[in-house]
C-alpha atoms as a PDB file:
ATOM      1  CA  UNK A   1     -26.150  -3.348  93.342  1.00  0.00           C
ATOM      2  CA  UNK A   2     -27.885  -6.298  91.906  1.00  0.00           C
ATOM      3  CA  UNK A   3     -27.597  -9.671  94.188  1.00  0.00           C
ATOM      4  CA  UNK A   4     -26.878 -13.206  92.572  1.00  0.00           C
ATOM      5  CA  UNK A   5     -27.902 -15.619  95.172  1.00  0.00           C
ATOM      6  CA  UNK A   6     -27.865 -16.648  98.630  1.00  0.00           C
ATOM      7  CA  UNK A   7     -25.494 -19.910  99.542  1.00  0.00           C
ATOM      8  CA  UNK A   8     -24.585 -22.052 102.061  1.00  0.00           C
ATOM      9  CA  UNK A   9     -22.735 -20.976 105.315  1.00  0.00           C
ATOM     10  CA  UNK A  10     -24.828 -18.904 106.704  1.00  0.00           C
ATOM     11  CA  UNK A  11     -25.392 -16.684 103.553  1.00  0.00           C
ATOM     12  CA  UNK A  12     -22.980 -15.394 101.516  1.00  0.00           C
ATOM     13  CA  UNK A  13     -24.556 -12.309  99.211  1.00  0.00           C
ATOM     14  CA  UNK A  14     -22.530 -11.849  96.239  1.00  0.00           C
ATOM     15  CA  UNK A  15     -22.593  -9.162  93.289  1.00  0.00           C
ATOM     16  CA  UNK A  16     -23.999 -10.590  90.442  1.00  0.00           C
ATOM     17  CA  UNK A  17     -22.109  -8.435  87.912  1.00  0.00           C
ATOM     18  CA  UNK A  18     -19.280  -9.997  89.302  1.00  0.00           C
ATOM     19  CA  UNK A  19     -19.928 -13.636  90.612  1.00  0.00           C
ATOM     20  CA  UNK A  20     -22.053 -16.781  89.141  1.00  0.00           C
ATOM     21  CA  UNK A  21     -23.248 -19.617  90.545  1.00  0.00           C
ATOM     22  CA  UNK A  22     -22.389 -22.900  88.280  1.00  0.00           C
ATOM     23  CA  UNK A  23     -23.990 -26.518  89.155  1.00  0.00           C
ATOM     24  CA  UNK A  24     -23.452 -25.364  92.578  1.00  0.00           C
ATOM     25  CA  UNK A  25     -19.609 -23.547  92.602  1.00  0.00           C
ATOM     26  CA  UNK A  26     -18.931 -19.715  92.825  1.00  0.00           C
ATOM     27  CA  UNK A  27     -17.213 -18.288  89.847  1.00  0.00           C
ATOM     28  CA  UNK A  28     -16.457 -15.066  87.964  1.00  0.00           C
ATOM     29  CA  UNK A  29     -19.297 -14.301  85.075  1.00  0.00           C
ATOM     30  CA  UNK A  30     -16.694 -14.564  82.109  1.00  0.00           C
ATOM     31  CA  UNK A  31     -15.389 -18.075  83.654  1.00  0.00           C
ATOM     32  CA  UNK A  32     -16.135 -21.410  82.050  1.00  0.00           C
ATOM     33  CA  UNK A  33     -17.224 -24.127  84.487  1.00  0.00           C
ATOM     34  CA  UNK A  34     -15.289 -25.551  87.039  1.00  0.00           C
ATOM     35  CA  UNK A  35     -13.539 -28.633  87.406  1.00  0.00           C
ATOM     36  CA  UNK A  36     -12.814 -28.628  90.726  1.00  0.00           C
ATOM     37  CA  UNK A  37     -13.447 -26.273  94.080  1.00  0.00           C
ATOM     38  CA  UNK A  38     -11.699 -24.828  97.091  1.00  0.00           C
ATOM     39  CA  UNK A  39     -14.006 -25.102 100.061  1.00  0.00           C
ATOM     40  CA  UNK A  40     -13.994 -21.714 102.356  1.00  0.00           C
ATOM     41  CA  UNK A  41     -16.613 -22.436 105.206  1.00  0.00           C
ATOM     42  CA  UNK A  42     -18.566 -24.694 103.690  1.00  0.00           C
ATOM     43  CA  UNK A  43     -19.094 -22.868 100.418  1.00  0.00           C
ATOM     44  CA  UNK A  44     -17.323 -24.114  97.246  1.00  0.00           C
ATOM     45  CA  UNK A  45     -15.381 -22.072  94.893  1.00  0.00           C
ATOM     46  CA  UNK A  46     -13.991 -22.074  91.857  1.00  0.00           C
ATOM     47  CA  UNK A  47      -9.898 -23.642  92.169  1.00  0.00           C
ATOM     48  CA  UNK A  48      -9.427 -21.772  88.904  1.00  0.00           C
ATOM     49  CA  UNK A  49     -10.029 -18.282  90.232  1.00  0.00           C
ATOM     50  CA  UNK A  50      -9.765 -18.950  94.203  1.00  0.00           C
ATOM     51  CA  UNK A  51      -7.675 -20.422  96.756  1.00  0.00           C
ATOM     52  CA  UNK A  52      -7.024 -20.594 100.643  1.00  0.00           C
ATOM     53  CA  UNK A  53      -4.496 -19.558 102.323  1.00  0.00           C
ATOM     54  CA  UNK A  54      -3.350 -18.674 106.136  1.00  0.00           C
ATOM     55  CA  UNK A  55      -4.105 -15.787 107.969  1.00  0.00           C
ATOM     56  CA  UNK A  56      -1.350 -13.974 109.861  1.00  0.00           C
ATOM     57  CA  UNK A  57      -2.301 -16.289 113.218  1.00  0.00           C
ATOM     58  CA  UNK A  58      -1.571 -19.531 111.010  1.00  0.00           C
ATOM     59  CA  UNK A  59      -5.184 -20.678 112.521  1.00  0.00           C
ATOM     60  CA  UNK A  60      -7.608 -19.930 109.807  1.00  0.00           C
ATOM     61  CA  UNK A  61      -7.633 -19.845 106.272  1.00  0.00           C
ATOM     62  CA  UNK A  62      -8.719 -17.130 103.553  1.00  0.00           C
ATOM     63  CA  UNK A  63     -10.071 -17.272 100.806  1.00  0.00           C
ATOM     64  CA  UNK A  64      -7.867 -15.132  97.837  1.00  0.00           C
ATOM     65  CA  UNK A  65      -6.774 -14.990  94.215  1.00  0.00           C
ATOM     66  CA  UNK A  66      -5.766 -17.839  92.525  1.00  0.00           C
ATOM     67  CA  UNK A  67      -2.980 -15.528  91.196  1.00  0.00           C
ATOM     68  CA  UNK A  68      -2.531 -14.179  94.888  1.00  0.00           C
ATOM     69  CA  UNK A  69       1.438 -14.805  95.873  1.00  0.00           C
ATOM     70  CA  UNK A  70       1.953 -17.615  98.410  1.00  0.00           C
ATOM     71  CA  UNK A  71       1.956 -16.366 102.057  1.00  0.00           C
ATOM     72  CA  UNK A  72       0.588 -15.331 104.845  1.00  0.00           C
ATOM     73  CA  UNK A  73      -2.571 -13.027 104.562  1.00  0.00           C
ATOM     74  CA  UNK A  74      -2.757 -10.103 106.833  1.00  0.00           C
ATOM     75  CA  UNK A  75      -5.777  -8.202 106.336  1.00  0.00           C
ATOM     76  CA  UNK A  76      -9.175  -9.686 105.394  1.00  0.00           C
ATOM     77  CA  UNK A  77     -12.790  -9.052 105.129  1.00  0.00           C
ATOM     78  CA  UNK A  78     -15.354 -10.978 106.826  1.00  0.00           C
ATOM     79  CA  UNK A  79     -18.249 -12.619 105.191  1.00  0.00           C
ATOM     80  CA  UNK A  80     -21.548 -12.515 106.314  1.00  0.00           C
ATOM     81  CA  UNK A  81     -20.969 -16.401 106.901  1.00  0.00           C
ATOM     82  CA  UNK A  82     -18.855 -14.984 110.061  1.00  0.00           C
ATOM     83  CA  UNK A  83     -16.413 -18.230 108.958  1.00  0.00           C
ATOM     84  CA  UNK A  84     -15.693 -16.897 105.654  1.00  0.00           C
ATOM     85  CA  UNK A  85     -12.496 -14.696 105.638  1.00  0.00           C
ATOM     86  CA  UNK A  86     -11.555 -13.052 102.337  1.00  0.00           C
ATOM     87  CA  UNK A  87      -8.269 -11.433 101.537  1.00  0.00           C
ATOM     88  CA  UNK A  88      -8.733  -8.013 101.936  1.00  0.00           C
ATOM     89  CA  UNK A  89      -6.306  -7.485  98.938  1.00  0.00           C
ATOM     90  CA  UNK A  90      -9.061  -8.655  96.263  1.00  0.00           C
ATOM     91  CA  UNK A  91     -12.488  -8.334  97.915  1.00  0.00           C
ATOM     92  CA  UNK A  92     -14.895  -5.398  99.002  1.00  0.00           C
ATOM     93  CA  UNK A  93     -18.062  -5.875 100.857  1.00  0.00           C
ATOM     94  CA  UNK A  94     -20.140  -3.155 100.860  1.00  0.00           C
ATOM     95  CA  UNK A  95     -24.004  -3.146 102.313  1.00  0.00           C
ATOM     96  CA  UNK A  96     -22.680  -7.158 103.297  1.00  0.00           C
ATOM     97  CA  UNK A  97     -22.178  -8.134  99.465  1.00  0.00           C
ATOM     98  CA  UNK A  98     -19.006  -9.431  98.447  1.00  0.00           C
ATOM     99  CA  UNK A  99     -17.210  -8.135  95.934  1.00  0.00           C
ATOM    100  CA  UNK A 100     -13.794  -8.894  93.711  1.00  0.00           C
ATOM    101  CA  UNK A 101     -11.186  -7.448  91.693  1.00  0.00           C
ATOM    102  CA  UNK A 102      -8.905 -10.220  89.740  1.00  0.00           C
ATOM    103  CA  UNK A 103      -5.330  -8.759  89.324  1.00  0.00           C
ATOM    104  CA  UNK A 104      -1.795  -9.232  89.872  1.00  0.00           C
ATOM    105  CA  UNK A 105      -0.023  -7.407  93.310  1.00  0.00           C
ATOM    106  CA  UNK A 106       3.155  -4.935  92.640  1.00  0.00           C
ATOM    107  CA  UNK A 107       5.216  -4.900  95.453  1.00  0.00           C
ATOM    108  CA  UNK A 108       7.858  -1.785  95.654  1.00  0.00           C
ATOM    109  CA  UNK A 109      10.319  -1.903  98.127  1.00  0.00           C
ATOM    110  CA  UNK A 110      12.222   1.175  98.266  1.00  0.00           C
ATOM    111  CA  UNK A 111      15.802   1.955 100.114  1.00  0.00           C
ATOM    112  CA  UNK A 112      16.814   3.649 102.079  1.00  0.00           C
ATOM    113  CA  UNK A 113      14.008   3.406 104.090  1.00  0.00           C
ATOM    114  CA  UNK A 114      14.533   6.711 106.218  1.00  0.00           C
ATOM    115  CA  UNK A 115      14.416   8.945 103.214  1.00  0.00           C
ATOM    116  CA  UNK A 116      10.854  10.085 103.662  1.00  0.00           C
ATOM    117  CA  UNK A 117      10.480   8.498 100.231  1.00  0.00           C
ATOM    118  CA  UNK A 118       6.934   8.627  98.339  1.00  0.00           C
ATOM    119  CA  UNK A 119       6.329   5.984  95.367  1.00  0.00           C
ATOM    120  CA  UNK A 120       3.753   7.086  92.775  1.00  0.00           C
ATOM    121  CA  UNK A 121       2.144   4.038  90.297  1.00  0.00           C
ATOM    122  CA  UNK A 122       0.078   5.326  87.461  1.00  0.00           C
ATOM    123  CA  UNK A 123      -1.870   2.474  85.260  1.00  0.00           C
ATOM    124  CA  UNK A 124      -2.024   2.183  81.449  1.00  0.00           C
ATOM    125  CA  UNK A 125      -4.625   5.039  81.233  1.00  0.00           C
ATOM    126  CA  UNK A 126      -2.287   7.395  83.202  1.00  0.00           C
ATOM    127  CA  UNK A 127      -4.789   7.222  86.402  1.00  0.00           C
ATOM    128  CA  UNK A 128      -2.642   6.530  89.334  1.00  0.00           C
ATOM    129  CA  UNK A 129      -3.425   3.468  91.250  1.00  0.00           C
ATOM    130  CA  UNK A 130      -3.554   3.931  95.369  1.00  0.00           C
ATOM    131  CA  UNK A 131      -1.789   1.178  97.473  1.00  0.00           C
ATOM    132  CA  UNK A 132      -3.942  -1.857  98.610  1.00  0.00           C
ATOM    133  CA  UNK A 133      -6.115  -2.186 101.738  1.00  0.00           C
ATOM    134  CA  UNK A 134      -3.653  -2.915 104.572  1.00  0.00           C
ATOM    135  CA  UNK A 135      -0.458  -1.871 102.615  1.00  0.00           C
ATOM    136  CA  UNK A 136       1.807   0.861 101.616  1.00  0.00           C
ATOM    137  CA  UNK A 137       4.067  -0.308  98.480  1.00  0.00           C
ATOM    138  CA  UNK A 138       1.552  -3.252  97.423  1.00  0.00           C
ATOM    139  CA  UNK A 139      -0.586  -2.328  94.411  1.00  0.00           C
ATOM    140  CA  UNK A 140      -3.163  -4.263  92.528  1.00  0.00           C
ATOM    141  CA  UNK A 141      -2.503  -4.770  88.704  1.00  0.00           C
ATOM    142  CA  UNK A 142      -5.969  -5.382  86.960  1.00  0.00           C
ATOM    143  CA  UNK A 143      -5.183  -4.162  83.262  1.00  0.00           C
ATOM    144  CA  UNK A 144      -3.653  -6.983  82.698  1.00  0.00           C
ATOM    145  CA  UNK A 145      -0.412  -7.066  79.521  1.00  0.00           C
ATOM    146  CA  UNK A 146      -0.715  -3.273  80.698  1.00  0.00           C
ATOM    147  CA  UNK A 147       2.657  -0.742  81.547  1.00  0.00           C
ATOM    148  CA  UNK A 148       2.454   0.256  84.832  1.00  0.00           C
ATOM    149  CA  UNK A 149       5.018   3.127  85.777  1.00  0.00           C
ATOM    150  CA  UNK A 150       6.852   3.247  89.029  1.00  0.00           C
ATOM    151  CA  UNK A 151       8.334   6.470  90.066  1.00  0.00           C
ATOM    152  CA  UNK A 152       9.731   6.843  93.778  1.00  0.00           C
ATOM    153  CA  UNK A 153      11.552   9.701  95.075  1.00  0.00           C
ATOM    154  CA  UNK A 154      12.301  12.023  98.302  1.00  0.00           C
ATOM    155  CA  UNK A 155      14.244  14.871  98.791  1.00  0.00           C
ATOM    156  CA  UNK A 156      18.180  14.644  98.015  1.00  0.00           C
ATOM    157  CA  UNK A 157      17.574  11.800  96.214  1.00  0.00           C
ATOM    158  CA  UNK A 158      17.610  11.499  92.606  1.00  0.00           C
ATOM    159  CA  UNK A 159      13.970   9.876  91.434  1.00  0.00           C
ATOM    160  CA  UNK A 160      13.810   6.681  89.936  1.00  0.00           C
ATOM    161  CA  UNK A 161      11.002   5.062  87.136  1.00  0.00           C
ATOM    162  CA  UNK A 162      10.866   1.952  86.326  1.00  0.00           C
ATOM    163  CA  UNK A 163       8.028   0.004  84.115  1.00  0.00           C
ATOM    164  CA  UNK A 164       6.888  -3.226  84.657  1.00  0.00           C
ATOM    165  CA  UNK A 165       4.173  -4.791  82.503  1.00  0.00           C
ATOM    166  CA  UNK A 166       1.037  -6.914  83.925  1.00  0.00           C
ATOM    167  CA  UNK A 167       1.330 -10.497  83.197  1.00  0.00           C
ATOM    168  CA  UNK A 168       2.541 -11.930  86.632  1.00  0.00           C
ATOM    169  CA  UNK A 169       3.077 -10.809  90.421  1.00  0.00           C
ATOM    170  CA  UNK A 170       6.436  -8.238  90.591  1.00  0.00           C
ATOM    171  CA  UNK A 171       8.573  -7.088  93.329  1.00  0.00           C
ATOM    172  CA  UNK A 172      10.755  -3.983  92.772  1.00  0.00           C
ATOM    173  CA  UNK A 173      13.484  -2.618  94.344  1.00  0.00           C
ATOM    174  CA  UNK A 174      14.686   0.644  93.748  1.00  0.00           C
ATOM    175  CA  UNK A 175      17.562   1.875  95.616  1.00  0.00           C
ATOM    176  CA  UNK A 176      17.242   6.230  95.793  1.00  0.00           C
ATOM    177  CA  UNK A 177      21.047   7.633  94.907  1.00  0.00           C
ATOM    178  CA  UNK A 178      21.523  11.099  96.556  1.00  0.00           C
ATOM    179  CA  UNK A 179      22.111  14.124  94.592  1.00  0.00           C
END
């Protein structure tokens, strides 16, 4: 893994297939320069892509996706910075470089909840996508205008699919009907 650059804050390594530097503000490589910043420890990036939110003790804020929903972050990553927490959701470190996946989250809620249900979401190219760090029913979304395909079921219940496409956050709620 290639490295872009070392900033502010103690160091923050980032992967340069992913991440730019431009006249001084993190961004994605495909993003246009910014106009403005959010400023997570010290380090300033891009308000189009980024933005900071609270952590699940209200006392710190995280850095996530600008397309993140609002509330409170539960799992995150720290940055080498030690200040810098990133939403666990979106960014990887591995071998202390930072790295992110732009996408909107799926949220399937399923009832009832003591059915020993299991929820299955398989992606545009039929690969099924595996719940996000931290979650159970919260899946990332990163072919975006994409059909995603929800199917849930448990035993005595009659399975459900639903389809949702990729152009915004979604929360589903399928209710399992016994046979």
């Amino acid at each position: 893994m290639a490295i872009l650059n070392k900033v502010p804050c103690g160091g923050v390594w980032l992967d340069d297939t992913i991440f730019k530097v431009k006249n001084g503000v993190i961004t994605l490589v495909e993003e246009v320069s910014p106009t403005k910043s959010v400023n997570a420890c010290g380090v300033p990036f891009d308000y189009n892509v980024f933005k900071l939110e609270n952590d699940r003790t209200g006392l710190n804020y995280v850095l996530t996706s600008a397309n993140a929903p609002d509330g409170i972050i539960e799992n995150y990553i720290l940055g080498n910075c030690g200040g810098l927490m990133c939403d666990a959701r979106y960014f990887s470190k591995t071998d202390n470089v930072l790295s992110f996946i732009e996408g909107f989250i799926l949220t399937v809620n399923v009832t009832p909840a003591d059915s020993g249900y299991t929820i299955s979401v398989v992606d545009g190219d039929g690969e099924e996508v595996t719940p996000m760090y931290g979650t159970e029913n919260q899946y990332l979304m990163i072919q975006l205008d994409a059909t995603y395909t929800i199917v849930a079921s448990a035993d005595g219940y009659v399975s459900e699919t639903q389809d949702v496409v990729a152009n915004q956050n979604e929360v589903i709620n399928i209710e399992l009907v016994a046979e």
